[in-house]
N, C-alpha and C. Protein backbone atom coordinates (compact mmCIF):
# COMPACT_ATOMS: atom_id res chain seq x y z
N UNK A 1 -126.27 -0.23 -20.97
CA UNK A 1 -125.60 0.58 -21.96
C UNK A 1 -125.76 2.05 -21.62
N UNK A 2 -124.67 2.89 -22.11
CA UNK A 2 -125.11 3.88 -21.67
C UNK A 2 -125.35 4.95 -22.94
N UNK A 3 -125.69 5.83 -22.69
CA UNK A 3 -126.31 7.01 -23.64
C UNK A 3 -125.30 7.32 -24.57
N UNK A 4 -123.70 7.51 -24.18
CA UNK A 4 -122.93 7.66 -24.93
C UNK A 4 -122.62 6.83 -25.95
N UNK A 5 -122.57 5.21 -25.69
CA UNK A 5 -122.77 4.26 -26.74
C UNK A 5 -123.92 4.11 -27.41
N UNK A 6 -125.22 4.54 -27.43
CA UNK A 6 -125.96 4.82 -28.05
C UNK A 6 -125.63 5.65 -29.48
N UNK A 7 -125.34 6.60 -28.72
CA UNK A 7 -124.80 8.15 -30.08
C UNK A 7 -124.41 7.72 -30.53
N UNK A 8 -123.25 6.83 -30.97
CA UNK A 8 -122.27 6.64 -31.88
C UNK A 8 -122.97 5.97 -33.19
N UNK A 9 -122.55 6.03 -34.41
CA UNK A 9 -123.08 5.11 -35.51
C UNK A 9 -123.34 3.65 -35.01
N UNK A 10 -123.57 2.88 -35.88
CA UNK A 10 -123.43 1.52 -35.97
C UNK A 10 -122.51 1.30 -36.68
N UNK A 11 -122.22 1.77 -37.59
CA UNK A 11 -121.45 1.27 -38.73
C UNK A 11 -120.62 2.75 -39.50
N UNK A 12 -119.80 2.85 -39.98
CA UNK A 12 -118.90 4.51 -40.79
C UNK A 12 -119.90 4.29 -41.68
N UNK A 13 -119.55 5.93 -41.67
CA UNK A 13 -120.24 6.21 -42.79
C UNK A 13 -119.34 7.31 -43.61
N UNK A 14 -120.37 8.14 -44.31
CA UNK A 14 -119.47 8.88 -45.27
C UNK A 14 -118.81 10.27 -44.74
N UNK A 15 -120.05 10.72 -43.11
CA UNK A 15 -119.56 11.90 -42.44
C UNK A 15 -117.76 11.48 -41.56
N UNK A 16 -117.46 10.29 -41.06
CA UNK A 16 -116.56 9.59 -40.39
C UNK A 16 -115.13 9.77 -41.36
N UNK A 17 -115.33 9.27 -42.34
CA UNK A 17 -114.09 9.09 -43.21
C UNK A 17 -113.93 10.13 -43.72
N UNK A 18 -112.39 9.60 -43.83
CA UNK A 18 -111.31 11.20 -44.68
C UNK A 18 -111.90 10.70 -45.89
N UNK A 19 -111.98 11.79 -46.95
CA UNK A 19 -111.74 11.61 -47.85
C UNK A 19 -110.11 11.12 -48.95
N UNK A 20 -110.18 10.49 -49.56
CA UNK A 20 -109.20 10.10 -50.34
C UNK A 20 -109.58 10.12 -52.21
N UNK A 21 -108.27 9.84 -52.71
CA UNK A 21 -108.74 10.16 -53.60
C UNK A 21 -109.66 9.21 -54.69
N UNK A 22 -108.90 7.73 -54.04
CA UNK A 22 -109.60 6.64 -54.67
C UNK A 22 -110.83 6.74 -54.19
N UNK A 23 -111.73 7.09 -53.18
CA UNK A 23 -113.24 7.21 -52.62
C UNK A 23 -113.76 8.24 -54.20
N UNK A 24 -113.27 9.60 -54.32
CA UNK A 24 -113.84 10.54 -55.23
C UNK A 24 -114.07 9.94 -56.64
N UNK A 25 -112.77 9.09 -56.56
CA UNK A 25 -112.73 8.55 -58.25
C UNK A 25 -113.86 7.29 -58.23
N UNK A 26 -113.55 6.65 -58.05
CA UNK A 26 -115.45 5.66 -57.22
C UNK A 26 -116.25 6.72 -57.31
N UNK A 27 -116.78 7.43 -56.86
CA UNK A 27 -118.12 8.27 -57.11
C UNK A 27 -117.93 8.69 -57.90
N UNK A 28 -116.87 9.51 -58.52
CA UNK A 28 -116.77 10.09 -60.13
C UNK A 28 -116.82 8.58 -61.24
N UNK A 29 -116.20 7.46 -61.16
CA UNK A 29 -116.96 6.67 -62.03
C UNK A 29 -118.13 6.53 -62.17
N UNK A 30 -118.99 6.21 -61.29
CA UNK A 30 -120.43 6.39 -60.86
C UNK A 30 -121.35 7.25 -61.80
N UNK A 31 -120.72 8.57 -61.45
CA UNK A 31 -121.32 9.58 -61.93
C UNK A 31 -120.94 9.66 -63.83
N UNK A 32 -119.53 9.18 -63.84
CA UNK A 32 -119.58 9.44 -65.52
C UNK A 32 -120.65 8.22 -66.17
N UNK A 33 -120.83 6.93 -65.58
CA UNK A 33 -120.98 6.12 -66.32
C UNK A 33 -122.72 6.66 -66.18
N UNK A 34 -123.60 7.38 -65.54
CA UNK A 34 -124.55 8.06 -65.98
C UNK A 34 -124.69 8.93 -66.94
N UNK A 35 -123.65 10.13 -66.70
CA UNK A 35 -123.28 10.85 -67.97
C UNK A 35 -122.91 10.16 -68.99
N UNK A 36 -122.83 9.15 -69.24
CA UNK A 36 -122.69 8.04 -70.79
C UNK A 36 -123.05 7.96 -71.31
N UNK A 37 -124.66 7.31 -70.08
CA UNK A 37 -126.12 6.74 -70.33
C UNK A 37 -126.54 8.12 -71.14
N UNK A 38 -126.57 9.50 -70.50
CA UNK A 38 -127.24 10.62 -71.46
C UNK A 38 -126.55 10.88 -72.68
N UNK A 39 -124.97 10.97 -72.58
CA UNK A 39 -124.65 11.47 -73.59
C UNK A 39 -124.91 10.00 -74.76
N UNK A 40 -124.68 9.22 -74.62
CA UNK A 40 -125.43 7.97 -75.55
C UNK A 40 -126.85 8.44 -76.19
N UNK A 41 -128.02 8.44 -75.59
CA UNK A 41 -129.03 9.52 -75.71
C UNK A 41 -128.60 10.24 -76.99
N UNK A 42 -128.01 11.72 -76.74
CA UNK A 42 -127.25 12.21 -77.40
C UNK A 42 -126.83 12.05 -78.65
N UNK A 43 -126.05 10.80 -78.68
CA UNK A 43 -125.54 10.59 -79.71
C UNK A 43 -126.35 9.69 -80.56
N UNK A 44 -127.62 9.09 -79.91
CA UNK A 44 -128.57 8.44 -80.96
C UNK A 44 -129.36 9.24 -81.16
N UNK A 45 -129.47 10.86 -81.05
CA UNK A 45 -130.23 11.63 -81.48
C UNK A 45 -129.50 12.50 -82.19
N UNK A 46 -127.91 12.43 -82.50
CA UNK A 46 -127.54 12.99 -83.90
C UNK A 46 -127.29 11.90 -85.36
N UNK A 47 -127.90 10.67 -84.37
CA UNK A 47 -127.51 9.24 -85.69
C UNK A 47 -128.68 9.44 -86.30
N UNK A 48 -130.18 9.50 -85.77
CA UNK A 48 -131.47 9.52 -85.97
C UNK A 48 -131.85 11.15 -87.12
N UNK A 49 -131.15 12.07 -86.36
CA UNK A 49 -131.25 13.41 -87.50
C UNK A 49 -130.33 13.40 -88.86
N UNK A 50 -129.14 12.38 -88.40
CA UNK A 50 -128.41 12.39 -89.28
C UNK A 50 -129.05 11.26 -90.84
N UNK A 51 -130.07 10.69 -90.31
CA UNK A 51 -130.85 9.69 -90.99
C UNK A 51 -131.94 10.11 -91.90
N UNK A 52 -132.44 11.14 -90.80
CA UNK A 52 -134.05 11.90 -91.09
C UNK A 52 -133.92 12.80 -92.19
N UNK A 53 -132.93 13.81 -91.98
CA UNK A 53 -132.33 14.47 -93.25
C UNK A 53 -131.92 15.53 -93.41
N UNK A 54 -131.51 16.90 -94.04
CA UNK A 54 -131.05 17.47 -93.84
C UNK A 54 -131.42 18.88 -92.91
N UNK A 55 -132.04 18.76 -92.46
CA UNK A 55 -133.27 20.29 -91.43
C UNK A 55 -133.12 19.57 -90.45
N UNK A 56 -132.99 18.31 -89.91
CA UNK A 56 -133.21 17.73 -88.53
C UNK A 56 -131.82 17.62 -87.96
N UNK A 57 -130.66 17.57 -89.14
CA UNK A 57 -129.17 17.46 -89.16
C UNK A 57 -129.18 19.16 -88.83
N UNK A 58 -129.01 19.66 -89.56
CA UNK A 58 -128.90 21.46 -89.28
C UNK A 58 -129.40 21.34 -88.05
N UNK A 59 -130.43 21.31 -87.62
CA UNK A 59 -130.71 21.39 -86.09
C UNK A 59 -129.57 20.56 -85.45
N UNK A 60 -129.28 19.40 -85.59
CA UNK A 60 -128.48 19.15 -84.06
C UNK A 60 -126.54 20.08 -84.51
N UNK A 61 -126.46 19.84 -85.83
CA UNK A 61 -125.29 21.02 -86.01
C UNK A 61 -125.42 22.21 -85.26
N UNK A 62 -126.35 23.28 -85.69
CA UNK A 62 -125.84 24.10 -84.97
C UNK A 62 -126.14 24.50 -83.29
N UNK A 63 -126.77 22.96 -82.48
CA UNK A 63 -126.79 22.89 -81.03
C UNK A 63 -125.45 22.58 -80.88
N UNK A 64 -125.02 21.53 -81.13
CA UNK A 64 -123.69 21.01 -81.11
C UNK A 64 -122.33 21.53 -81.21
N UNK A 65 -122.37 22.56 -82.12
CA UNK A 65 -121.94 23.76 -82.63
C UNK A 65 -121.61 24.97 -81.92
N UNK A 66 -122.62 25.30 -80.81
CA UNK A 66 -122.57 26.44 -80.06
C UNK A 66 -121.98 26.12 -78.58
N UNK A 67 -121.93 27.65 -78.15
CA UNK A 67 -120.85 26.89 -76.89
C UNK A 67 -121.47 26.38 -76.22
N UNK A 68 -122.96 26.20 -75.90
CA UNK A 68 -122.93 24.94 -74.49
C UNK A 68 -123.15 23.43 -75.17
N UNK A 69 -123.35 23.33 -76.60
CA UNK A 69 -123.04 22.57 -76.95
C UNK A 69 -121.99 21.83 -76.92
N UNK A 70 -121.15 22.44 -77.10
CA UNK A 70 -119.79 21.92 -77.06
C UNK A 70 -118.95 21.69 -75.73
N UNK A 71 -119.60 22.46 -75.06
CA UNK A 71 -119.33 22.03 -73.58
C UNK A 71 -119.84 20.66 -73.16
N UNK A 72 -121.17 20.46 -73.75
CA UNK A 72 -121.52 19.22 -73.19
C UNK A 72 -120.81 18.19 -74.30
N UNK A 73 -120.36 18.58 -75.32
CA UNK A 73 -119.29 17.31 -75.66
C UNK A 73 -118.28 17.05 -75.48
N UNK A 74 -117.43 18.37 -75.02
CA UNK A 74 -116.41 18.59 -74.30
C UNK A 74 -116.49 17.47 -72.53
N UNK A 75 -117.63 17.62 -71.79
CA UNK A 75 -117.78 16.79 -71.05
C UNK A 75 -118.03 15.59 -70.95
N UNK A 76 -118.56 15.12 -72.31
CA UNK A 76 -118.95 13.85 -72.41
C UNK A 76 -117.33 12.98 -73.05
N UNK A 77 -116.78 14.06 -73.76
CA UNK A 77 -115.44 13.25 -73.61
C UNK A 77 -114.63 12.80 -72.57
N UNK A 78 -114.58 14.05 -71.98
CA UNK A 78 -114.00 13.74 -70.58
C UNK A 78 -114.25 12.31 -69.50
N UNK A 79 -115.82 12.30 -69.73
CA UNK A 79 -116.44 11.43 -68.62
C UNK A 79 -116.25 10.02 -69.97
N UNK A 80 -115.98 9.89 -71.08
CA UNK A 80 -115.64 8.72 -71.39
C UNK A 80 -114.41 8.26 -71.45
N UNK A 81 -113.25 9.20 -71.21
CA UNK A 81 -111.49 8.83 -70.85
C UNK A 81 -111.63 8.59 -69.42
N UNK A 82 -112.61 9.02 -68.94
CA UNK A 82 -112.68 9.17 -66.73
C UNK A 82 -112.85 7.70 -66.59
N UNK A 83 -114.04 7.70 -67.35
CA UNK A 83 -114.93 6.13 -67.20
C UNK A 83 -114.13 4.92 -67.62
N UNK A 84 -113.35 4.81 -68.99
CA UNK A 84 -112.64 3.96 -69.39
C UNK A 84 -111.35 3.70 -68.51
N UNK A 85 -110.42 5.07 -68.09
CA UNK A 85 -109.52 4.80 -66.99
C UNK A 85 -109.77 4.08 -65.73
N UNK A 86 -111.46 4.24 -65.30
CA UNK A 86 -111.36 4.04 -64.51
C UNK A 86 -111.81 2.59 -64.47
N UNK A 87 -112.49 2.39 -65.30
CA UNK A 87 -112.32 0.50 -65.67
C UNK A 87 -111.40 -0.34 -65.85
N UNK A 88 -110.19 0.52 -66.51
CA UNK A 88 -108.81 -0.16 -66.32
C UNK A 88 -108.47 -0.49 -64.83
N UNK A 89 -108.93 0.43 -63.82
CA UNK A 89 -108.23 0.65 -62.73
C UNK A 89 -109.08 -0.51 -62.02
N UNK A 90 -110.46 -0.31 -62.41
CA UNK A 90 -110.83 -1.99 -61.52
C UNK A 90 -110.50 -3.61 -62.22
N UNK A 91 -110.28 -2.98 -63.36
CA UNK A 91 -109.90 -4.70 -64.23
C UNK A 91 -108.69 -4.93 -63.41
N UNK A 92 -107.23 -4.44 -63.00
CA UNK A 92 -106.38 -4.43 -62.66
C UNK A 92 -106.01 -5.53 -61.21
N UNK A 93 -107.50 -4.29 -60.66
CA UNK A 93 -107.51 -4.83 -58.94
C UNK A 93 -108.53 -6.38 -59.17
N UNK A 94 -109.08 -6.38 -60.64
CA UNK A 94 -110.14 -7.87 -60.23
C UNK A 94 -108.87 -8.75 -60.53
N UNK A 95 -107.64 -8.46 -61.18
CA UNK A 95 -106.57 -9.42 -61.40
C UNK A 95 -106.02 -9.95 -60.08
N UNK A 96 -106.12 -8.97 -59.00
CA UNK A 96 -105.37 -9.36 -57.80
C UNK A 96 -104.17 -8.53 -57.47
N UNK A 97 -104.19 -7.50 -58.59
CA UNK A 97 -102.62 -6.38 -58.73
C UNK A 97 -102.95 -5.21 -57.89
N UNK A 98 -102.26 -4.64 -57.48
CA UNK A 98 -102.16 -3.03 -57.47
C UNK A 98 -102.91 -2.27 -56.05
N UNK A 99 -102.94 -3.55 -55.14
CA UNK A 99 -103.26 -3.34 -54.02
C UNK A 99 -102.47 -2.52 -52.55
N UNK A 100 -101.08 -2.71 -52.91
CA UNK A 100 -100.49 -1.69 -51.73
C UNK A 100 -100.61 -1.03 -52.63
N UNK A 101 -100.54 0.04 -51.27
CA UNK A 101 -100.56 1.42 -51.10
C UNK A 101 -100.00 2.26 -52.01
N UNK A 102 -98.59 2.28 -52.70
CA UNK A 102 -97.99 2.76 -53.64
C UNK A 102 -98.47 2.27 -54.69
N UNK A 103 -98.87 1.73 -55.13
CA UNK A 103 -99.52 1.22 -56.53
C UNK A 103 -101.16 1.44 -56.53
N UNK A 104 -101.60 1.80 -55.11
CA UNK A 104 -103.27 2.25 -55.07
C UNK A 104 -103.24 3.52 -55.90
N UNK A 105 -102.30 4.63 -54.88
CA UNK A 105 -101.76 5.86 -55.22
C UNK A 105 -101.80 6.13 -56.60
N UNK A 106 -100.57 5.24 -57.09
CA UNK A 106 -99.99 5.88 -58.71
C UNK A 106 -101.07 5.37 -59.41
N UNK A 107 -102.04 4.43 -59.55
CA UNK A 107 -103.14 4.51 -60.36
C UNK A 107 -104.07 5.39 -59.96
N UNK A 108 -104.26 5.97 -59.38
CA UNK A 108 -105.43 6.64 -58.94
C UNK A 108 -105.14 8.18 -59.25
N UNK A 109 -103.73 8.79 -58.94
CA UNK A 109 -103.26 9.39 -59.90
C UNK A 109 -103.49 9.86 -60.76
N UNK A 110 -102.99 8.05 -61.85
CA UNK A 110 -102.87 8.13 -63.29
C UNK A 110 -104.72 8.54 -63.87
N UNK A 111 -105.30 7.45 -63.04
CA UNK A 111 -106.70 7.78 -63.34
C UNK A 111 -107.24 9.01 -63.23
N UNK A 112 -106.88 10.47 -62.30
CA UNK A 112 -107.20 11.24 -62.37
C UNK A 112 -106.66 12.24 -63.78
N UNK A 113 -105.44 12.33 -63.81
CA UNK A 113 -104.45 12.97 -65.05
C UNK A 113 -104.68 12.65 -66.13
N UNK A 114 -104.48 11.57 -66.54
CA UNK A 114 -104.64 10.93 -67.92
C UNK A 114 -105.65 11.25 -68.97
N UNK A 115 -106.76 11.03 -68.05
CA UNK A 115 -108.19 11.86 -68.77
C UNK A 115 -108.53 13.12 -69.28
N UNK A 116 -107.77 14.13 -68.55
CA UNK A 116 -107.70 15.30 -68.54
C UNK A 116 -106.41 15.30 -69.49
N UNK A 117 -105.50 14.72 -69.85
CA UNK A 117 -104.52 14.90 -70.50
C UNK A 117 -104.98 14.76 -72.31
N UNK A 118 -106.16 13.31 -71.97
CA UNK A 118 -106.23 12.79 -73.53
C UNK A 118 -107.38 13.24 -73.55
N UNK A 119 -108.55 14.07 -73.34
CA UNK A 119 -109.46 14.80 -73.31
C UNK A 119 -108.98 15.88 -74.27
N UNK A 120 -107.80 16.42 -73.46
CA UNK A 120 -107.32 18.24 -74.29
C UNK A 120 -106.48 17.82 -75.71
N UNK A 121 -105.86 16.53 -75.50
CA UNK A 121 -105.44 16.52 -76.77
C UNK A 121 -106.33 15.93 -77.93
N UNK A 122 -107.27 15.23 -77.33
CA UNK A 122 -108.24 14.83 -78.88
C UNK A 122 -109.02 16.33 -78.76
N UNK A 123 -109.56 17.03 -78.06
CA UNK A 123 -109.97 18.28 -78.57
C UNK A 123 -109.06 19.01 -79.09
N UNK A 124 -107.77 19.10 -78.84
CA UNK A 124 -106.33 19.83 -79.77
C UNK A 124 -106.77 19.17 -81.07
N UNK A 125 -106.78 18.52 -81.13
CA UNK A 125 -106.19 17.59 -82.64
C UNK A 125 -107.03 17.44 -83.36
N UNK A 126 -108.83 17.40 -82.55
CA UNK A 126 -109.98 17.21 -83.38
C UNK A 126 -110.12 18.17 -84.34
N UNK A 127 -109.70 19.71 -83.63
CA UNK A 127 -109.99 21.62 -83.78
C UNK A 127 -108.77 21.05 -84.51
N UNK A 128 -107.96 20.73 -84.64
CA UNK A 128 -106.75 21.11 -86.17
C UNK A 128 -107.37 20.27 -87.02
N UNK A 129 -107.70 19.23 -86.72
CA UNK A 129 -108.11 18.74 -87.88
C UNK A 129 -109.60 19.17 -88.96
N UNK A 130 -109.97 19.48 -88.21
CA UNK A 130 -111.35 20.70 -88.52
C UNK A 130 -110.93 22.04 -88.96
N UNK A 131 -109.90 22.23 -88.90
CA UNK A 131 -109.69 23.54 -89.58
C UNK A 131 -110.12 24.68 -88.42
N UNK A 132 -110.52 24.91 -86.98
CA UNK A 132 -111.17 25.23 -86.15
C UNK A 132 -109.84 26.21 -85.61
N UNK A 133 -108.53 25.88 -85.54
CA UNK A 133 -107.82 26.58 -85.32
C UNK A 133 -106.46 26.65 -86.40
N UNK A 134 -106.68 27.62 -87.87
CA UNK A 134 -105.88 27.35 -88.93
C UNK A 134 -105.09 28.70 -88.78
């Protein structure tokens, strides 16, 4: 053997491959369905203040309330329209569907857009309905 076949991998890896977009959305599922796990966390620690009573409630109000608060619920929405799209997108392929290429595409797409679409409108609609923008 020679030295040059040595160098080479054994196997691709992640430096080898193009990126695409279905690879990012795979690691971005990944990554939201952690961000879940915390923001879940989260949300059993405004069920628990919301229980305890009213000083433990005031506390997570006005975290929740302020802007990085709301950023992180602003994100945790996001990563639960990301996460759910993107479970559609593997229920689809465990059916046996959506395997060429043009149908990889337009879901992967849809999976990127969609989230970001119904993200801004339940925050549109949450802020009208809150009186947040009257």
């Amino acid at each position: 053997m020679s030295d040059q076949t040595n160098a080479r991998p054994l196997s691709p890896h992640i430096q080898i491959y193009r990126w695409t977009l279905t690879m990012m959305l795979s690691i971005l599922h990944r990554a939201t369905g952690v961000a879940l796990y915390a923001g879940s966390a989260l949300l059993a620690w405004w069920l628990m203040a919301a229980a305890t009573g009213p000083e433990a409630y005031a506390l997570v109000r006005d975290i929740s309330s302020a802007w990085y608060g709301r950023l992180v619920l602003f994100g945790y929405s996001w990563a639960l329209f990301h996460h759910m799209f993107g479970g559609v997108r593997h229920f689809i392929w465990d059916t046996g569907r959506g395997f060429d290429l043009k149908h990889v595409e337009w879901i992967a797409r849809t999976t990127a857009i969609a989230p970001l679409f119904l993200t801004g409108l339940a925050w549109v609609l949450g802020c009208m309905y809150l009186g947040v923008w009257s």
